[in-house]
Protein backbone atom coordinates (compact mmCIF):
# COMPACT_ATOMS: atom_id res chain seq x y z
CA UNK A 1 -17.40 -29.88 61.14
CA UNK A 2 -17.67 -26.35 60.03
CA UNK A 3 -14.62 -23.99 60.53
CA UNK A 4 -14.65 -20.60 61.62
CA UNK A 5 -11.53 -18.47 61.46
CA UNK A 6 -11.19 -14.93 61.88
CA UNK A 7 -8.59 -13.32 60.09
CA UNK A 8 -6.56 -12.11 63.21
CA UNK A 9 -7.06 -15.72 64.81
CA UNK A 10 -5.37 -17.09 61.89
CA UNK A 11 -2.40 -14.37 61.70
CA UNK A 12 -1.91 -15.03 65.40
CA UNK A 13 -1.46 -18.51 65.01
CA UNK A 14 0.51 -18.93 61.90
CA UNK A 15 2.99 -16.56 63.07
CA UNK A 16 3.51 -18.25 66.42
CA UNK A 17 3.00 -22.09 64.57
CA UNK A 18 6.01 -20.74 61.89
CA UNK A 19 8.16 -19.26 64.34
CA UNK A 20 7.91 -22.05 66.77
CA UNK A 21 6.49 -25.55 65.04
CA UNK A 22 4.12 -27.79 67.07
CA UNK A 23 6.03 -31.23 68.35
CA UNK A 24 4.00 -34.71 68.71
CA UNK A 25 4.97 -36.61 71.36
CA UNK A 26 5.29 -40.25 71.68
CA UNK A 27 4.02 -43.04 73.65
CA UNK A 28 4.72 -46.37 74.70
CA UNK A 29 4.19 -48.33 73.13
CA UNK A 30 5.95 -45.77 70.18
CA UNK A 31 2.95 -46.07 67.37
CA UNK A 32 0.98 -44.26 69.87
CA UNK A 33 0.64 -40.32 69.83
CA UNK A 34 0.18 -39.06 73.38
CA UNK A 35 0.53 -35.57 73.17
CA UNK A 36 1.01 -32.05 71.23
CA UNK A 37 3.25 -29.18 72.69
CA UNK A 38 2.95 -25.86 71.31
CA UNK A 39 6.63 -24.27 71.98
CA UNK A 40 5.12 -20.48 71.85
CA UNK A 41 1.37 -20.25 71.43
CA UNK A 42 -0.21 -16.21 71.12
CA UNK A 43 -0.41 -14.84 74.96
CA UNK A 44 -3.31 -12.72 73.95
CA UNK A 45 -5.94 -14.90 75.98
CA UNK A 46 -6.73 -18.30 76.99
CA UNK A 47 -7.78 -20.39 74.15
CA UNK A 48 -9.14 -24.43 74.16
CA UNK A 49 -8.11 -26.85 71.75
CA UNK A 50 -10.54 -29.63 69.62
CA UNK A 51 -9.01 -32.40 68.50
CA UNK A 52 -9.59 -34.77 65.78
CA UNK A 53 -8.76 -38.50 64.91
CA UNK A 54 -9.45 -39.31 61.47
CA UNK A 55 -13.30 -38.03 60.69
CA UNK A 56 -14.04 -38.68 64.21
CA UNK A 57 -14.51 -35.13 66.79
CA UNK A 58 -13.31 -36.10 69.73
CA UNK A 59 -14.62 -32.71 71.49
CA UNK A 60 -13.17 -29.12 72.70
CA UNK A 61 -11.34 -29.18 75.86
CA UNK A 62 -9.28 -26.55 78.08
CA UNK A 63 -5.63 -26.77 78.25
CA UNK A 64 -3.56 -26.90 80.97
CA UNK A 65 -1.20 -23.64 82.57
CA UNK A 66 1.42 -22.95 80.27
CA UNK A 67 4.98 -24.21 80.71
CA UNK A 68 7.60 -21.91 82.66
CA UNK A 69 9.04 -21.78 79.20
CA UNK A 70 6.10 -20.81 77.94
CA UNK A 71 5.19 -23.41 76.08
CA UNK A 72 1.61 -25.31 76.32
CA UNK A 73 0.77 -29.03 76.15
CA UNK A 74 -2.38 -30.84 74.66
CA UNK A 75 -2.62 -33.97 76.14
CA UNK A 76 -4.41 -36.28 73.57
CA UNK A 77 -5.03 -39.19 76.39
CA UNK A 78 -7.89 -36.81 77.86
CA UNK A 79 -9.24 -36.91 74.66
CA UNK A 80 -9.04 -40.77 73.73
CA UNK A 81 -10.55 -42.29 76.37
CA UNK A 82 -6.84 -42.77 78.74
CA UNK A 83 -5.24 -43.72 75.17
CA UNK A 84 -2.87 -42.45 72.80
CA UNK A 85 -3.80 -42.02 69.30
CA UNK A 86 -2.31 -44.97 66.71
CA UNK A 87 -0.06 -42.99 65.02
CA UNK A 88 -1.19 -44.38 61.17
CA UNK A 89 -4.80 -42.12 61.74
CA UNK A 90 -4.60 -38.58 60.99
CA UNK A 91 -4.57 -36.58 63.98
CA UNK A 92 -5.83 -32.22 63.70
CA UNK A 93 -5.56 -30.32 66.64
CA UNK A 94 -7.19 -26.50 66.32
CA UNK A 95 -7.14 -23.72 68.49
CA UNK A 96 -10.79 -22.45 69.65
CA UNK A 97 -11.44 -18.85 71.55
CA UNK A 98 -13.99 -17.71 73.91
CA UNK A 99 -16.28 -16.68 70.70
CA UNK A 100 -15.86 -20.33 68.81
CA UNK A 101 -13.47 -19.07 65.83
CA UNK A 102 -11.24 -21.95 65.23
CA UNK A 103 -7.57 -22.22 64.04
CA UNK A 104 -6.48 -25.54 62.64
CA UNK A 105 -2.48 -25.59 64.57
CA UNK A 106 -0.85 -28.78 63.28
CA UNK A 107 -1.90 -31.97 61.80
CA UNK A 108 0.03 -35.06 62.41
CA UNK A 109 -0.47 -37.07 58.53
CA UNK A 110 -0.81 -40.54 59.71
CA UNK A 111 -0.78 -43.11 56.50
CA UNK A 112 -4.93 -43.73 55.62
């Protein structure tokens, strides 16, 4: 997959991803990753989110509204099919806009 990042993309996400850090989510049963919230993500306009597992592109979709708190939840199960994602693959979640610049915005390691 290529990667395409402009340079205000990237300044707008690693200043919301260092002031407020991504959290992973948990299934059941707990080696399962369900879902990414994004405490503060840039309000500047909507934005989609690709995810994925290992080598494997699981696609681009929308996100849901944010949060009242403001905060905005990718939820991996849309991605995977009803399913969480084991939690020993690597999981890479990336912010896309409207033009197709993309931001990776966390990365969980998992242990392959």
């Amino acid at each position: 997959m290529e990667q395409f990042s402009s340079i205000s993309l990237e300044q707008k996400w690693r200043t919301a991803i260092l002031s407020s850090p991504p959290r992973w989510t948990r299934g059941n049963p707990k080696s399962y990753i369900n879902s990414l919230t994004i405490p503060k993500p840039p309000t500047d306009k909507p934005y989609s989110y690709r995810v994925m597992k290992g080598d494997e592109d699981l696609g681009i979709r929308p996100t849901y509204e944010r949060d009242p708190d403001g905060s905005q939840r990718v939820n991996l199960l849309e991605y995977h099919r009803g399913y969480g994602i084991p939690d020993r693959i690597r999981i890479q979640v990336y912010a896309v806009d409207e033009v197709g610049s993309t931001e990776m915005i966390a990365e969980w390691p998992g242990n392959n």
